[in-house]
C-alpha atoms as a PDB file:
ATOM      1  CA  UNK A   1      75.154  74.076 104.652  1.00  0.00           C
ATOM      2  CA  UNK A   2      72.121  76.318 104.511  1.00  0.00           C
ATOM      3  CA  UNK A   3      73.848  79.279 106.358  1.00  0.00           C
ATOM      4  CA  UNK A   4      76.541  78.922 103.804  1.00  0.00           C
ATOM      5  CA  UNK A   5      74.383  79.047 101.072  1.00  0.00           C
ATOM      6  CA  UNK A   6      72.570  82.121 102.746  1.00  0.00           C
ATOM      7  CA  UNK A   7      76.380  84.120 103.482  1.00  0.00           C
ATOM      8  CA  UNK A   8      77.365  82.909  99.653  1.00  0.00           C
ATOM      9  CA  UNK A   9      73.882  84.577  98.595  1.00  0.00           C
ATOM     10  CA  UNK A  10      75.104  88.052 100.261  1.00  0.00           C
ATOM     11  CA  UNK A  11      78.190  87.912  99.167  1.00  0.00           C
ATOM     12  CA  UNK A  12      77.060  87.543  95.524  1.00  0.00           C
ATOM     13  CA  UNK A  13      74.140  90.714  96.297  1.00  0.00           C
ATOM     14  CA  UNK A  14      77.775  92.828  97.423  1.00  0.00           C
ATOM     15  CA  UNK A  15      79.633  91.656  94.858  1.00  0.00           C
ATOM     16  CA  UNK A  16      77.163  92.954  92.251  1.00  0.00           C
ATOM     17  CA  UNK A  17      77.044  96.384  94.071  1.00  0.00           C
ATOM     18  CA  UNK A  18      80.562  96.519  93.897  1.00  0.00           C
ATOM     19  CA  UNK A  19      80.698  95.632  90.706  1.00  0.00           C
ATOM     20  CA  UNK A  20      78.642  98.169  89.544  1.00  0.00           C
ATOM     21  CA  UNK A  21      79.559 101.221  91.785  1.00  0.00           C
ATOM     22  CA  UNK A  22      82.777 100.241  90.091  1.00  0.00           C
ATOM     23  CA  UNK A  23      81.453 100.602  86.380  1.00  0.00           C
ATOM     24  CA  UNK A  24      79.200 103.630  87.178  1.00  0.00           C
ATOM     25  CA  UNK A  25      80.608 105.282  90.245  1.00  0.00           C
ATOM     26  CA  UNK A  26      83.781 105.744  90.361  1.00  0.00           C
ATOM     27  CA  UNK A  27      86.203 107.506  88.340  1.00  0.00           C
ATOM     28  CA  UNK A  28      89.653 106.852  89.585  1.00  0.00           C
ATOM     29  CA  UNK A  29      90.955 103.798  87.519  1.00  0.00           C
ATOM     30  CA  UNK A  30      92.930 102.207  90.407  1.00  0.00           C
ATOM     31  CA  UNK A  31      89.583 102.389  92.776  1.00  0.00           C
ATOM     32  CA  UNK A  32      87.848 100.839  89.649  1.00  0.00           C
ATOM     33  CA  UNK A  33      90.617  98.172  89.044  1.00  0.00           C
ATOM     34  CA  UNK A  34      90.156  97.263  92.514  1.00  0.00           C
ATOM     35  CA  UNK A  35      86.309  96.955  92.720  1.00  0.00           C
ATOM     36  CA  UNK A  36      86.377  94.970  89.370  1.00  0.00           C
ATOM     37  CA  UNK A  37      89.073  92.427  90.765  1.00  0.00           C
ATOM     38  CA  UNK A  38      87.108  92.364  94.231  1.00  0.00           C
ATOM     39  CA  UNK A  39      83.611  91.412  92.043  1.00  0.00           C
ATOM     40  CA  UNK A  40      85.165  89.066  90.069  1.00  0.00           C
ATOM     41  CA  UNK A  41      86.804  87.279  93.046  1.00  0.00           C
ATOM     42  CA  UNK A  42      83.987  87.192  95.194  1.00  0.00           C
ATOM     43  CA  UNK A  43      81.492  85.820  92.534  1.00  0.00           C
ATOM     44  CA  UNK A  44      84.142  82.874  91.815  1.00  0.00           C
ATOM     45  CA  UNK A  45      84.219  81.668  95.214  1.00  0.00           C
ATOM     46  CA  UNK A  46      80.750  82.411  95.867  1.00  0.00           C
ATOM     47  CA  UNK A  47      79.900  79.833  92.619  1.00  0.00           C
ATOM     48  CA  UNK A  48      82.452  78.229  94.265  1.00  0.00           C
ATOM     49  CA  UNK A  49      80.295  77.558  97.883  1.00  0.00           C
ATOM     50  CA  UNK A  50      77.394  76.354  95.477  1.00  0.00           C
ATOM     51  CA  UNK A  51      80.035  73.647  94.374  1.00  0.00           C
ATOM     52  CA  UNK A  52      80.300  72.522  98.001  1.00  0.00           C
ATOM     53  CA  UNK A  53      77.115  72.116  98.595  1.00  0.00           C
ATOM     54  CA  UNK A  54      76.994  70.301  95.522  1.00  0.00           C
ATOM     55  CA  UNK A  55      79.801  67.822  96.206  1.00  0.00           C
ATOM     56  CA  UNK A  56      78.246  67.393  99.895  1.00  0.00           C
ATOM     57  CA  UNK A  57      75.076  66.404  98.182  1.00  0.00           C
ATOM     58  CA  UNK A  58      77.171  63.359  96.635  1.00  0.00           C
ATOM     59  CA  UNK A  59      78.881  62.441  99.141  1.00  0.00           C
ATOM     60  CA  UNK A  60      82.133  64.145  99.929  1.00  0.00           C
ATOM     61  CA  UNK A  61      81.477  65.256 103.215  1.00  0.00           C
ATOM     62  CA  UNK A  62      85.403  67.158 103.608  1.00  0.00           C
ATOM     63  CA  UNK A  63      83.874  69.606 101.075  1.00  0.00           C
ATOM     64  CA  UNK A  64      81.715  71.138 104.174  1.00  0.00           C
ATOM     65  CA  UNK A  65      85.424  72.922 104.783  1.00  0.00           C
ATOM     66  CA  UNK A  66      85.416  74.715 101.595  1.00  0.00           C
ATOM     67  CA  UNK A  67      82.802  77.815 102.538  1.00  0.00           C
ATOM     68  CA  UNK A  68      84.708  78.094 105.852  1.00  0.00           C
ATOM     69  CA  UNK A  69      87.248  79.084 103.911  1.00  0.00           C
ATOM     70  CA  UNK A  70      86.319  80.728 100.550  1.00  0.00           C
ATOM     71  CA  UNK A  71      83.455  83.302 102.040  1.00  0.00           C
ATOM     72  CA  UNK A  72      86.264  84.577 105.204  1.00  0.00           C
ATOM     73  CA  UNK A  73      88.351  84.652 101.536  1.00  0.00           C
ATOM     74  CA  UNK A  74      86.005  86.766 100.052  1.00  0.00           C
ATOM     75  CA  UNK A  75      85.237  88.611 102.821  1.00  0.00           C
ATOM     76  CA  UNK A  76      89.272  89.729 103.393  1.00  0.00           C
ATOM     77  CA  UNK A  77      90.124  89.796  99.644  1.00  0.00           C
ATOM     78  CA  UNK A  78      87.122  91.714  97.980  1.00  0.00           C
ATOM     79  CA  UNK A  79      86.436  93.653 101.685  1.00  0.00           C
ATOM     80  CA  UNK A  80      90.452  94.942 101.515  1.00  0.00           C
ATOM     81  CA  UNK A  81      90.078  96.048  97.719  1.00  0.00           C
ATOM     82  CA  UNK A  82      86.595  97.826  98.070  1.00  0.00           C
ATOM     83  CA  UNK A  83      88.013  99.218 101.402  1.00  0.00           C
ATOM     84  CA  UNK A  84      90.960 100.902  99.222  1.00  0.00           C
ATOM     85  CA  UNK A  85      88.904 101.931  96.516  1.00  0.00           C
ATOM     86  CA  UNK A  86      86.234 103.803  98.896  1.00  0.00           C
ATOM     87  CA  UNK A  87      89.590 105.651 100.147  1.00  0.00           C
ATOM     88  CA  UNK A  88      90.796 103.303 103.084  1.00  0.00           C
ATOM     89  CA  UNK A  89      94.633 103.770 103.309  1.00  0.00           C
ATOM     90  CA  UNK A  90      96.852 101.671 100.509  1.00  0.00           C
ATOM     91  CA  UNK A  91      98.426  99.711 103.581  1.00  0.00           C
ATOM     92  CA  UNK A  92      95.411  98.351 103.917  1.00  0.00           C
ATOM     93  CA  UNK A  93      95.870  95.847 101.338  1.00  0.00           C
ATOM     94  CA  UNK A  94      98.378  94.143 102.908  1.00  0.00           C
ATOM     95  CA  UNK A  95      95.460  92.212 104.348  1.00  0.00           C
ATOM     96  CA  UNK A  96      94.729  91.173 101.138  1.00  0.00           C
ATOM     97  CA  UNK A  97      96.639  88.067 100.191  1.00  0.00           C
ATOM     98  CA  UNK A  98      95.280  86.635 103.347  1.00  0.00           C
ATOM     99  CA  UNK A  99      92.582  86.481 101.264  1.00  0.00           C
ATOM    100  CA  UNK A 100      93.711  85.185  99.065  1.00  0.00           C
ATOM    101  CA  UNK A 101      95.358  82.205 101.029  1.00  0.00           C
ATOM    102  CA  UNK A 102      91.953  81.235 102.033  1.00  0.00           C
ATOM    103  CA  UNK A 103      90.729  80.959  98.369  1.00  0.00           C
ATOM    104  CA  UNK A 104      93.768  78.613  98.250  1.00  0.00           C
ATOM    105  CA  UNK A 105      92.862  76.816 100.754  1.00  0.00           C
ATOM    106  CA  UNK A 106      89.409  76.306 100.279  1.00  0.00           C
ATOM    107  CA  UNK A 107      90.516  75.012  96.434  1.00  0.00           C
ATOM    108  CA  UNK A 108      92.464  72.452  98.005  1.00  0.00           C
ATOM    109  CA  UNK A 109      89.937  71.413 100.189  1.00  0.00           C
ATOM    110  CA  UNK A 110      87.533  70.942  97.144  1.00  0.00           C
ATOM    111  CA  UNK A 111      90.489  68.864  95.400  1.00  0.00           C
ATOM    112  CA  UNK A 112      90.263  66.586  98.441  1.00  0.00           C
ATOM    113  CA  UNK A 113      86.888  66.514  98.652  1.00  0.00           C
ATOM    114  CA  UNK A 114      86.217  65.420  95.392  1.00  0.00           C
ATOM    115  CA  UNK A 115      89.197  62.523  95.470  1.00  0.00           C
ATOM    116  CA  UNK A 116      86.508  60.906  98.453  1.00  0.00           C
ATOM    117  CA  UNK A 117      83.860  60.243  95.229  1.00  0.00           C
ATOM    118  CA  UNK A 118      86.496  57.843  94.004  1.00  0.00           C
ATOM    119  CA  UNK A 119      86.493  56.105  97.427  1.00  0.00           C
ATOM    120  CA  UNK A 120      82.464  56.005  97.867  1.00  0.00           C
END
């Protein structure tokens, strides 16, 4: 879980640059719009790893899935929208709901992981 912790840390530094490059930076209100969404979904899931590590910590062992899943998430999602903000072509957010997916995923796996506390 340490390496997670480590790649969740990262994402968190990126998502604050983005976050303020966005704020500070840039001027085009779509480019803005997108860094501001892309911060705000990469420092969800990366709360979100912390979580897992948590819920590993008590037992619920599935929840080691979760960071597979969420920082790949972030990684597509907020990596796509900065991408298009720092003038990447717009059909390069196509991409981005595959991001999004994986945020979906690695929700469900925390839903899962947390039903194995009832059984411990």
């Amino acid at each position: 879980m340490r390496i997670w912790l480590i790649l969740a840390a990262v994402c968190g530094f990126l998502g604050v640059a983005g976050g303020a490059f966005g704020a500070h930076g840039v001027q085009d209100p779509q480019a803005r719009e997108w860094l501001r969404t892309g911060a705000l979904y990469a420092f969800v899931h990366v709360l979100a790893v912390f979580a897992s590590v948590v819920l590993v910590g008590l037992g619920a062992d599935r929840a080691r899935l979760a960071p597979a899943l969420f920082l790949p998430g972030v990684l597509i999602f907020t990596g796509s929208l900065y991408a298009m903000a720092l003038g990447a072509p717009r059909w390069f957010g196509a991409i981005t709901p595959i991001g999004g997916l994986l945020f979906l995923a690695g929700w469900a796996a925390l839903a899962w992981a947390a039903l194995q506390l009832d059984q411990a």
